[in-house]
C-alpha atoms as a PDB file:
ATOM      1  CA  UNK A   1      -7.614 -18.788 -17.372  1.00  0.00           C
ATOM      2  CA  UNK A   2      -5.994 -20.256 -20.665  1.00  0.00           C
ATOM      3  CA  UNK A   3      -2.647 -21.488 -21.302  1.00  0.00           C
ATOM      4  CA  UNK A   4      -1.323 -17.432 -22.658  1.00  0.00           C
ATOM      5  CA  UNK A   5      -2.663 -16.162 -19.266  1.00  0.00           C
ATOM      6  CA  UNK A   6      -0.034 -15.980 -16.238  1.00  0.00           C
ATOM      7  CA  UNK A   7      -1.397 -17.446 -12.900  1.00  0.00           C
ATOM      8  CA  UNK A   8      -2.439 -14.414 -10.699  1.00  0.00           C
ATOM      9  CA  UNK A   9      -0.944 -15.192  -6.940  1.00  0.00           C
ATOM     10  CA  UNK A  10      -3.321 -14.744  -4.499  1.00  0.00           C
ATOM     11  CA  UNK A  11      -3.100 -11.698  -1.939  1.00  0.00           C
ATOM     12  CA  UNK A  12      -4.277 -13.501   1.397  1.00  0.00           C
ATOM     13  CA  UNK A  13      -2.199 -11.335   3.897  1.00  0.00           C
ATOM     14  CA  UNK A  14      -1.088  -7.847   4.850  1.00  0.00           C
ATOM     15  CA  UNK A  15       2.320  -9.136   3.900  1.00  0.00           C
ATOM     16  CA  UNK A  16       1.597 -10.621   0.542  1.00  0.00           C
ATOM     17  CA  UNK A  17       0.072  -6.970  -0.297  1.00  0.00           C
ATOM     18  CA  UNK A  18       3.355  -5.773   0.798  1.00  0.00           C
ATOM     19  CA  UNK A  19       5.684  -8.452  -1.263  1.00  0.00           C
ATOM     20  CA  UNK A  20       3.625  -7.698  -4.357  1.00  0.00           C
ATOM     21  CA  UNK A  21       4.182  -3.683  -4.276  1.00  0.00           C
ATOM     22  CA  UNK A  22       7.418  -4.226  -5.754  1.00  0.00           C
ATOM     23  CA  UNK A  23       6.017  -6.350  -8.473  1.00  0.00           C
ATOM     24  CA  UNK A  24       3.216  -3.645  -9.462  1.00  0.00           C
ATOM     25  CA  UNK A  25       5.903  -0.747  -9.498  1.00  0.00           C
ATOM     26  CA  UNK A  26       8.757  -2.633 -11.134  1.00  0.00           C
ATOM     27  CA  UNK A  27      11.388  -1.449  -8.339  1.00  0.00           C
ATOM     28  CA  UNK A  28      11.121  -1.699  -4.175  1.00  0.00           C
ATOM     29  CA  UNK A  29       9.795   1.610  -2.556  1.00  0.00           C
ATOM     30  CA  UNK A  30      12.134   3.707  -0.401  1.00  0.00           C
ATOM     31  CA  UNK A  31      11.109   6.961   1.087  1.00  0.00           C
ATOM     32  CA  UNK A  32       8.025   6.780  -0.826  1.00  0.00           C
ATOM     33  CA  UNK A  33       4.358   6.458  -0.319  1.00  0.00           C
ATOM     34  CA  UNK A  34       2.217   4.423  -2.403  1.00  0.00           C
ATOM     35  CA  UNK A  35      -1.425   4.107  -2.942  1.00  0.00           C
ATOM     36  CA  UNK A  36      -2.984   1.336  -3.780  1.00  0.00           C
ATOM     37  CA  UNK A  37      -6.436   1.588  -5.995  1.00  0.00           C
ATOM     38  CA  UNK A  38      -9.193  -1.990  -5.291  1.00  0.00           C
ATOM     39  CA  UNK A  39     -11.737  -2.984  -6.540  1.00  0.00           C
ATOM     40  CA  UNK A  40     -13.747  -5.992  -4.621  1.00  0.00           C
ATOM     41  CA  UNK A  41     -10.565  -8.153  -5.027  1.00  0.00           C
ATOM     42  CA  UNK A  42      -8.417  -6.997  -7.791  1.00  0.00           C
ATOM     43  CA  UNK A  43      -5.734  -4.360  -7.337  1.00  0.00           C
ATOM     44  CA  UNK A  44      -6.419  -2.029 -10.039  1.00  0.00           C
ATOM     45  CA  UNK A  45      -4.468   1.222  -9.313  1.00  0.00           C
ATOM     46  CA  UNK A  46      -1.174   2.354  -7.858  1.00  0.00           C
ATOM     47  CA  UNK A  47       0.861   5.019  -8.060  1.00  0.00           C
ATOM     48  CA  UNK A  48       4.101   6.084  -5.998  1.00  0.00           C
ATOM     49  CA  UNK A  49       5.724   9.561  -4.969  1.00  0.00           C
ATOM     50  CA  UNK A  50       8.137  10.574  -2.879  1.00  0.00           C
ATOM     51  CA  UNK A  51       8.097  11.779   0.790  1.00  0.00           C
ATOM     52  CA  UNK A  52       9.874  14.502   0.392  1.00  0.00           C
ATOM     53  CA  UNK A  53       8.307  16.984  -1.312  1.00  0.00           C
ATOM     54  CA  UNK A  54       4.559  15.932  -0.569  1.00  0.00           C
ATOM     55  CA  UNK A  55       2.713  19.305  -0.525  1.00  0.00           C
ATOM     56  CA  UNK A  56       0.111  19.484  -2.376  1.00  0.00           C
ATOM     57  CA  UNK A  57       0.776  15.804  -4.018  1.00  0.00           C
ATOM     58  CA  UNK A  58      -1.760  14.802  -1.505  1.00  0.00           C
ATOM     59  CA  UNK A  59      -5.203  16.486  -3.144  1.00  0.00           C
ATOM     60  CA  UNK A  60      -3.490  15.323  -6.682  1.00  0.00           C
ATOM     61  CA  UNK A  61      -3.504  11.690  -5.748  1.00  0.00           C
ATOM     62  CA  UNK A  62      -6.871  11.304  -4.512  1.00  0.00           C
ATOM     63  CA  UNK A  63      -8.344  13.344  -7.324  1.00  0.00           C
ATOM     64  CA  UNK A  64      -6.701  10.899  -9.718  1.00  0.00           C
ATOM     65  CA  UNK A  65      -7.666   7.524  -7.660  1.00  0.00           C
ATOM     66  CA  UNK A  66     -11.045   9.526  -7.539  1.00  0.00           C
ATOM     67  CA  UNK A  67     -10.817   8.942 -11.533  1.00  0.00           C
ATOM     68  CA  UNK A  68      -9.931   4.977 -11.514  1.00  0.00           C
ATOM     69  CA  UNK A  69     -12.203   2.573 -11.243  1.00  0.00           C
ATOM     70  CA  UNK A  70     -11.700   1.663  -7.489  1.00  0.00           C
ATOM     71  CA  UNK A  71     -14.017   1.047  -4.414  1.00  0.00           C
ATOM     72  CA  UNK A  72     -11.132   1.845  -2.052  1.00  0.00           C
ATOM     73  CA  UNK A  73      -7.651   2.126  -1.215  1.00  0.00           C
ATOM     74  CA  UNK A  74      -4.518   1.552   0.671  1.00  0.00           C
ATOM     75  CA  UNK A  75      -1.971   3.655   1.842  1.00  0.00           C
ATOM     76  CA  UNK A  76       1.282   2.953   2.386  1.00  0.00           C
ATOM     77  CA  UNK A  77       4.461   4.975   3.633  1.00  0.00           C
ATOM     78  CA  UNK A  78       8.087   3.469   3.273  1.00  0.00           C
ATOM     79  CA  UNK A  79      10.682   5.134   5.357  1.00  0.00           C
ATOM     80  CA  UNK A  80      10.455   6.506   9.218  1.00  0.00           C
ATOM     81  CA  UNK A  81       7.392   7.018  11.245  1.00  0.00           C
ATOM     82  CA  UNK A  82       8.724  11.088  10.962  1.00  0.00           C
ATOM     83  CA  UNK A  83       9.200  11.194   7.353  1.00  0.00           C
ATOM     84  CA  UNK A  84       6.169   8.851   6.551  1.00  0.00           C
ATOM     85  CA  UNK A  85       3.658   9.494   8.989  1.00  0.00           C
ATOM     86  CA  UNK A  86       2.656  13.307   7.623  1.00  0.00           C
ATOM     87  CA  UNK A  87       2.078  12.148   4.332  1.00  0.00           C
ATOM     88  CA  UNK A  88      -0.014   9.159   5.577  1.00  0.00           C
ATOM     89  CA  UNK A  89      -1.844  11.637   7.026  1.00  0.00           C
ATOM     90  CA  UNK A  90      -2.308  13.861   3.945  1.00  0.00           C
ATOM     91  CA  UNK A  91      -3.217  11.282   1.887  1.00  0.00           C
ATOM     92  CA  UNK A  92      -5.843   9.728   4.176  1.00  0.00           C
ATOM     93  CA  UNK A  93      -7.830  13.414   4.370  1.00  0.00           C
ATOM     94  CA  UNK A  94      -7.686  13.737   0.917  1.00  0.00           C
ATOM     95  CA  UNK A  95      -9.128  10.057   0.413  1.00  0.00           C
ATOM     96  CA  UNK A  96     -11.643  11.025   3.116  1.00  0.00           C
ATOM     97  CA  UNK A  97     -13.039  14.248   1.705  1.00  0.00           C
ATOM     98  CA  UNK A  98     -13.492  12.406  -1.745  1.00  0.00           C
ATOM     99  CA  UNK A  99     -15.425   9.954   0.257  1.00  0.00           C
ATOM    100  CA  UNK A 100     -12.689   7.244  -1.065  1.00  0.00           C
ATOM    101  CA  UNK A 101     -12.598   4.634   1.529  1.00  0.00           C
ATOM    102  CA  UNK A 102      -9.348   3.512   3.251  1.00  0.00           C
ATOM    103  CA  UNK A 103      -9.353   0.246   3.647  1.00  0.00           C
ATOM    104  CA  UNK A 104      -5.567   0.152   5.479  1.00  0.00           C
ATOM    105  CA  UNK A 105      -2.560   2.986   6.372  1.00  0.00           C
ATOM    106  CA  UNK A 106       0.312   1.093   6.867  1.00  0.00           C
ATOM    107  CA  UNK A 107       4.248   2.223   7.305  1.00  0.00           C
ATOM    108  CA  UNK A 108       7.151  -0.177   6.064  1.00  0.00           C
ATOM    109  CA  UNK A 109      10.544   0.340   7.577  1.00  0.00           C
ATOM    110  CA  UNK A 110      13.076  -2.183   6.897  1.00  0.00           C
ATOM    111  CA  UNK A 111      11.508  -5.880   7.611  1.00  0.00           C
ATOM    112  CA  UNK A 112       8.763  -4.344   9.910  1.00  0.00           C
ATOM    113  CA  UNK A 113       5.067  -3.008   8.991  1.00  0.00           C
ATOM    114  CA  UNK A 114       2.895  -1.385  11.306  1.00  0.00           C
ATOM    115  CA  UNK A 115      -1.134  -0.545  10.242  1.00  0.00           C
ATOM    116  CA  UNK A 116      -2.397   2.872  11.296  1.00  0.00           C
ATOM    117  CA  UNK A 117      -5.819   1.163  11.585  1.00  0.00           C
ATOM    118  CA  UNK A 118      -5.620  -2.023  13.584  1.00  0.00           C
ATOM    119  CA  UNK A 119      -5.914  -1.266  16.838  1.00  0.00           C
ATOM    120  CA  UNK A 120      -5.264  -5.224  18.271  1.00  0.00           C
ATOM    121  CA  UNK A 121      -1.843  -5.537  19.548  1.00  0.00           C
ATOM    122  CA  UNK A 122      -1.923  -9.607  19.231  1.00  0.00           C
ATOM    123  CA  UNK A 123      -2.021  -8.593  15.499  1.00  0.00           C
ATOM    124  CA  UNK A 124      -0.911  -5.738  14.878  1.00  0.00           C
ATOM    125  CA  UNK A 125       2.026  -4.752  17.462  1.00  0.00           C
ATOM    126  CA  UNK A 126       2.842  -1.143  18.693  1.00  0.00           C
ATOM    127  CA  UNK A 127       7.026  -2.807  17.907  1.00  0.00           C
ATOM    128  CA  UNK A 128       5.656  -3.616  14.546  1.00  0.00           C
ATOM    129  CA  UNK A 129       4.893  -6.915  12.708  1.00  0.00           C
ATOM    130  CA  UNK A 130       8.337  -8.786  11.478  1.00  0.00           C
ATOM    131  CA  UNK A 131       7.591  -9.941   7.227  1.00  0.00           C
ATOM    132  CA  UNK A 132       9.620 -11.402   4.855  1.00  0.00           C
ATOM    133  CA  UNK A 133       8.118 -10.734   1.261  1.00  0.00           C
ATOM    134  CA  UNK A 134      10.763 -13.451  -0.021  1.00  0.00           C
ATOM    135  CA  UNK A 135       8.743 -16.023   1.532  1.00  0.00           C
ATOM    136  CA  UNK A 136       5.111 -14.669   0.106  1.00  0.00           C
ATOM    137  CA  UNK A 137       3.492 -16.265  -2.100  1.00  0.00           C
ATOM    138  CA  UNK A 138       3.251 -13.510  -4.565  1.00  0.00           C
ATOM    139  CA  UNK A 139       6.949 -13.914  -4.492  1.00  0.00           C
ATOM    140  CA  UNK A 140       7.171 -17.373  -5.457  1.00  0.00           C
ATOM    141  CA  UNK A 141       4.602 -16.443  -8.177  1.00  0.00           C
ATOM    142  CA  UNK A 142       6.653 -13.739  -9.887  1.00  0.00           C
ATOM    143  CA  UNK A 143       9.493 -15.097  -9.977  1.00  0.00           C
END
């Protein structure tokens, strides 16, 4: 790193990949899902669409993260598990028949995450897992 070269803030967490979405989009997500584009380490996609309409959105993503250079992805849905959930779900398939692996589905509502993946309940509870991304690291970094 020299002197002209910002310090990159490390993504250690499931919430510190959650504070820094805002950051990579330039605005918070609402009723939108976002997918996130890695390779090894480095975040090096993303792109964001709305819930509502999703048809056919769902083939168009993945054959567009298909074309970046990424190893695998995240998904994430912002708004209500009824609203969020079938586009998680549209997404993932389309991921999955590119061969694109999914590293994490996860839903945001409010303060509250939940992973579609994790299936231990001392980490990842059925209620939800309370964050703050004002108190992330990736926070303190941007600002």
């Amino acid at each position: 790193m020299t002197d002209a070269e910002p310090a990159r803030p490390l993504v250690a967490s499931l919430p510190d990949l959650l504070a820094a979405v805002p950051y990579l989009l330039g605005f918070h997500p609402a009723d939108s899902l976002v997918l996130l584009g890695a390779r090894g380490r480095a975040l090096t996609f993303a792109a964001r669409v709305d819930l509502d309409p999703l048809a056919g959105l769902a083939d168009h993503l993945a054959a567009v993260t298909a074309r970046q250079p990424v190893e695998g992805a995240v998904i994430i849905g912002y708004g209500p598990p009824d609203r969020a959930e079938p586009a998680l779900s549209a997404v993932r398939r389309a991921l999955d028949q590119r061969t694109i692996p999914v590293y994490d589905v996860l839903r945001v509502t409010a303060s509250r995450y939940w992973s579609y993946l994790c299936a231990d309940p001392a980490c990842c509870s059925p209620a939800g897992t309370l964050f703050d991304p004002s108190t992330s690291a990736v926070a303190a970094a941007a600002t």
